[in-house]
Protein backbone atom coordinates (compact mmCIF):
# COMPACT_ATOMS: atom_id res chain seq x y z
CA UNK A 1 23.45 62.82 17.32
CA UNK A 2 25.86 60.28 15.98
CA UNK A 3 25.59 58.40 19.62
CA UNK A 4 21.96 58.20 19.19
CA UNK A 5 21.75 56.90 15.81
CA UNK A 6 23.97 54.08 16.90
CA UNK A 7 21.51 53.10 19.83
CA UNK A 8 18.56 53.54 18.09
CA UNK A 9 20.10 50.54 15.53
CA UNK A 10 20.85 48.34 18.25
CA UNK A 11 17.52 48.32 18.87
CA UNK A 12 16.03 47.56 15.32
CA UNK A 13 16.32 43.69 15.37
CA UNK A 14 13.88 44.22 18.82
CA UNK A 15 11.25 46.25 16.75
CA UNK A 16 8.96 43.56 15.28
CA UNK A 17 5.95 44.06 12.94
CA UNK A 18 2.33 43.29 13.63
CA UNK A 19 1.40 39.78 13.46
CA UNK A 20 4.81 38.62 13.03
CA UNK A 21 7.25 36.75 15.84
CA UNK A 22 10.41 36.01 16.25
CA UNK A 23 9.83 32.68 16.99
CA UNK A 24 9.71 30.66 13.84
CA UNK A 25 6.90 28.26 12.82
CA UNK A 26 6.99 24.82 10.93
CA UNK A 27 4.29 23.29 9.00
CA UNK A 28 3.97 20.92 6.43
CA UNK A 29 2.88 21.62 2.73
CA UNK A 30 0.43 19.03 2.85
CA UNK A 31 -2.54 17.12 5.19
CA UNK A 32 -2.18 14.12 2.83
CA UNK A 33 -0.51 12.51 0.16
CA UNK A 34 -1.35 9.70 -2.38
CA UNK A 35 1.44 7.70 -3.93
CA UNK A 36 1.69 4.54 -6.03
CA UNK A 37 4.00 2.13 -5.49
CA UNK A 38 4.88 2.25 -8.66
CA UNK A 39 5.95 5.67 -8.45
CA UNK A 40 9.20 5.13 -6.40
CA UNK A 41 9.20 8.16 -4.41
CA UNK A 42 6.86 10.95 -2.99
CA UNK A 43 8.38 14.63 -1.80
CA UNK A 44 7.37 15.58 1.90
CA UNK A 45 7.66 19.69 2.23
CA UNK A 46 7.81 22.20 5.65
CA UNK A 47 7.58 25.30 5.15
CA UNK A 48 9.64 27.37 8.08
CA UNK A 49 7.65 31.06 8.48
CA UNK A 50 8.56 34.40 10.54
CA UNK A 51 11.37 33.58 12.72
CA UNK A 52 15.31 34.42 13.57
CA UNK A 53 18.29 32.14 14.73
CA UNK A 54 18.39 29.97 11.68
CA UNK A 55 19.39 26.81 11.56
CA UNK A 56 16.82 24.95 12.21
CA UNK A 57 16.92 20.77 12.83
CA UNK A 58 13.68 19.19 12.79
CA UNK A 59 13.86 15.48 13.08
CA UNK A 60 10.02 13.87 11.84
CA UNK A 61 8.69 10.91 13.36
CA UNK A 62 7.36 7.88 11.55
CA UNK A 63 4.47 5.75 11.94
CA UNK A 64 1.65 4.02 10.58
CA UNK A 65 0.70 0.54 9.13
CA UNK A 66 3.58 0.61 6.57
CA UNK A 67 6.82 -1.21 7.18
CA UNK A 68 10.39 1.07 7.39
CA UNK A 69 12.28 -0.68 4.09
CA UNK A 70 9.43 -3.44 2.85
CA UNK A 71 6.81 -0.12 2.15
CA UNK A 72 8.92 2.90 2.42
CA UNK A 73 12.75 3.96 3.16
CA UNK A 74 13.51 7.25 4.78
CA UNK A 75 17.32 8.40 6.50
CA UNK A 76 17.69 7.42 10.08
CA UNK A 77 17.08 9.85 11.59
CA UNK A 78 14.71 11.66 9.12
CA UNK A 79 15.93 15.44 9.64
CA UNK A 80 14.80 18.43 8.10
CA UNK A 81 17.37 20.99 8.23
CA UNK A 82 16.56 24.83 7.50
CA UNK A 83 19.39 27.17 7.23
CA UNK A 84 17.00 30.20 7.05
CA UNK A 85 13.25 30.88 8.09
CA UNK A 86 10.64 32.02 5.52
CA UNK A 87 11.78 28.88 3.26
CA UNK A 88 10.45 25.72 2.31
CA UNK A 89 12.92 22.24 3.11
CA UNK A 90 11.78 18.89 1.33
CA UNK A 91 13.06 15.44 1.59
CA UNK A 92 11.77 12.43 -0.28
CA UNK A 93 10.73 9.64 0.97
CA UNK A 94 11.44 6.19 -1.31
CA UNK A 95 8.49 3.74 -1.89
CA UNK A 96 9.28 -0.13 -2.20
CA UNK A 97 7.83 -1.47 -5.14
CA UNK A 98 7.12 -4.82 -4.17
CA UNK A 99 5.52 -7.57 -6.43
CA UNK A 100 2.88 -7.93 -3.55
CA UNK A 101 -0.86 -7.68 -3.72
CA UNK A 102 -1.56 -6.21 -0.70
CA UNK A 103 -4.07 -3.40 1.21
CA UNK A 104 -2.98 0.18 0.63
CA UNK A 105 -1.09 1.35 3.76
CA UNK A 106 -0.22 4.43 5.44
CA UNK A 107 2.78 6.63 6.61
CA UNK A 108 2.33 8.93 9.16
CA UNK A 109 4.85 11.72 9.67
CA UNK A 110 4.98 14.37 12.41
CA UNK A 111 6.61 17.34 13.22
CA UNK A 112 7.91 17.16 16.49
CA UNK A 113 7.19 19.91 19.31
CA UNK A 114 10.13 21.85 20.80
CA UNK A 115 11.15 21.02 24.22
CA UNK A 116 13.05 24.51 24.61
CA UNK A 117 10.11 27.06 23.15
CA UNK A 118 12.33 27.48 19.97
CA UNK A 119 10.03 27.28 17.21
CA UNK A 120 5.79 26.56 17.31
CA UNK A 121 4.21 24.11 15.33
CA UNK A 122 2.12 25.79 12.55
CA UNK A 123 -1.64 24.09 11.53
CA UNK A 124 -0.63 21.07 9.99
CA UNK A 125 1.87 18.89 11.97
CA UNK A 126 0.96 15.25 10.98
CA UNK A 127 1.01 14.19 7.22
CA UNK A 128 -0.72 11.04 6.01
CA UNK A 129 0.89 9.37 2.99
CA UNK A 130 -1.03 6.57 1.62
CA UNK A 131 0.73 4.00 -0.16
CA UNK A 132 -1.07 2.80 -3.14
CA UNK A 133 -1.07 -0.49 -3.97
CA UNK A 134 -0.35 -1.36 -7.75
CA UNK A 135 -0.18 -5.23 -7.54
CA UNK A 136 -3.21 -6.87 -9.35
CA UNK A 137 -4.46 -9.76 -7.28
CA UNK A 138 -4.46 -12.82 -9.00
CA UNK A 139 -7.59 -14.73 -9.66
CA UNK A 140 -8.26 -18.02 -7.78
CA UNK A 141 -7.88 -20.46 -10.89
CA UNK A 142 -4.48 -18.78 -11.02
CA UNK A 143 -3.65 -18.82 -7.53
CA UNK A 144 -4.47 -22.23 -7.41
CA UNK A 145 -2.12 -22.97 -10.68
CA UNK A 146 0.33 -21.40 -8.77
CA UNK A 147 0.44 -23.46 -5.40
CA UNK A 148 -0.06 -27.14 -7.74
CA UNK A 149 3.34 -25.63 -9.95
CA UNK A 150 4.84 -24.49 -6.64
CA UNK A 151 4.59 -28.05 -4.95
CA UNK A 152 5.78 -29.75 -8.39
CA UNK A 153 8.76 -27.39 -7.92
CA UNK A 154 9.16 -28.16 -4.47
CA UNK A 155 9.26 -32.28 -4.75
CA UNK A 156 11.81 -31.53 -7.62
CA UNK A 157 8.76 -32.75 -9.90
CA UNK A 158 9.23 -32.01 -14.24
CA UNK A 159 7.34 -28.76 -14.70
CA UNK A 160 5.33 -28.12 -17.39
CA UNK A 161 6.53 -25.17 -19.81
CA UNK A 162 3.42 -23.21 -18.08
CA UNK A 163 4.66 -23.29 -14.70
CA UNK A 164 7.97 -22.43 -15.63
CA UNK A 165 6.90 -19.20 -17.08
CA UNK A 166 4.25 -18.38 -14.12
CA UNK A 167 7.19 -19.20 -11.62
CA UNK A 168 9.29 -17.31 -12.98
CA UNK A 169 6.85 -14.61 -12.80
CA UNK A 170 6.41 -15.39 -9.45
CA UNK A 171 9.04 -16.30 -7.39
């Protein structure tokens, strides 16, 4: 009986439930993602589900129309490690501020697929991050202000107390 008993628990880890696999599957929280600049920093989430043979070492691609460290700032490479399945793993990625009025840009992150059949990719494995721009864009009597104090500046010209305080603004 005893010899039985310890066969038949050999065998357990084999025995897997309906609908579930042993294979794990990655996903990310989230389709999309708004940010402002202004706002320094936006958390990316995967969730790992079902699975066995933690850890897990997922390293996301970037891409997009934002710039690595003008827009954004992420580690190199930008890993997601899971020492367990059934768990969620987040990372932040840092937003530039920058004094720029620009067009709001985008950050496209993927979840690579596995090259040895070790996990699946669950039903979201790109996530769009769009970069809000928080710049106001100066008007064109100020812009123009702007380039006359710039070009005083620049032929070493006596600025007036205005465009010392817009250049400084602005520099």
């Amino acid at each position: 009986m005893f010899k039985y008993l310890i066969i038949f628990l050999e065998f357990i880890p084999l025995i897997v439930a309906p609908g579930h696999s042993l294979i794990p599957t990655f996903s990310f929280e989230a389709a999309m993602l708004s940010v402002s600049e202004g706002d320094n920093s936006v958390e990316v989430c995967i969730s790992a589900h079902d699975g066995n043979s933690p850890p897990y070492v997922l390293n996301v691609s970037t891409d997009g129309d934002a710039a690595l460290h003008s827009d954004y700032v992420v580690p190199d490479p930008f890993d997601f490690t899971f020492p367990v399945t059934d768990i969620s793993v987040c990372n932040n990625v840092t937003i530039v501020n920058d004094r720029l009025s620009e067009k709001n840009e985008t950050l496209i992150l993927t979840i690579p697929s596995s090259s040895s059949g070790s996990y699946e990719l669950g039903s979201i494995t790109t996530l769009t991050i769009t970069i809000v721009d928080d710049d106001d864009c100066p008007s064109c009597k100020d812009r123009l202000f702007l380039f006359v104090c710039k070009n005083k500046e620049m032929r070493g010209d006596l600025l007036p107390l205005p465009c010392s305080s817009l250049l400084a603004e602005n520099p």
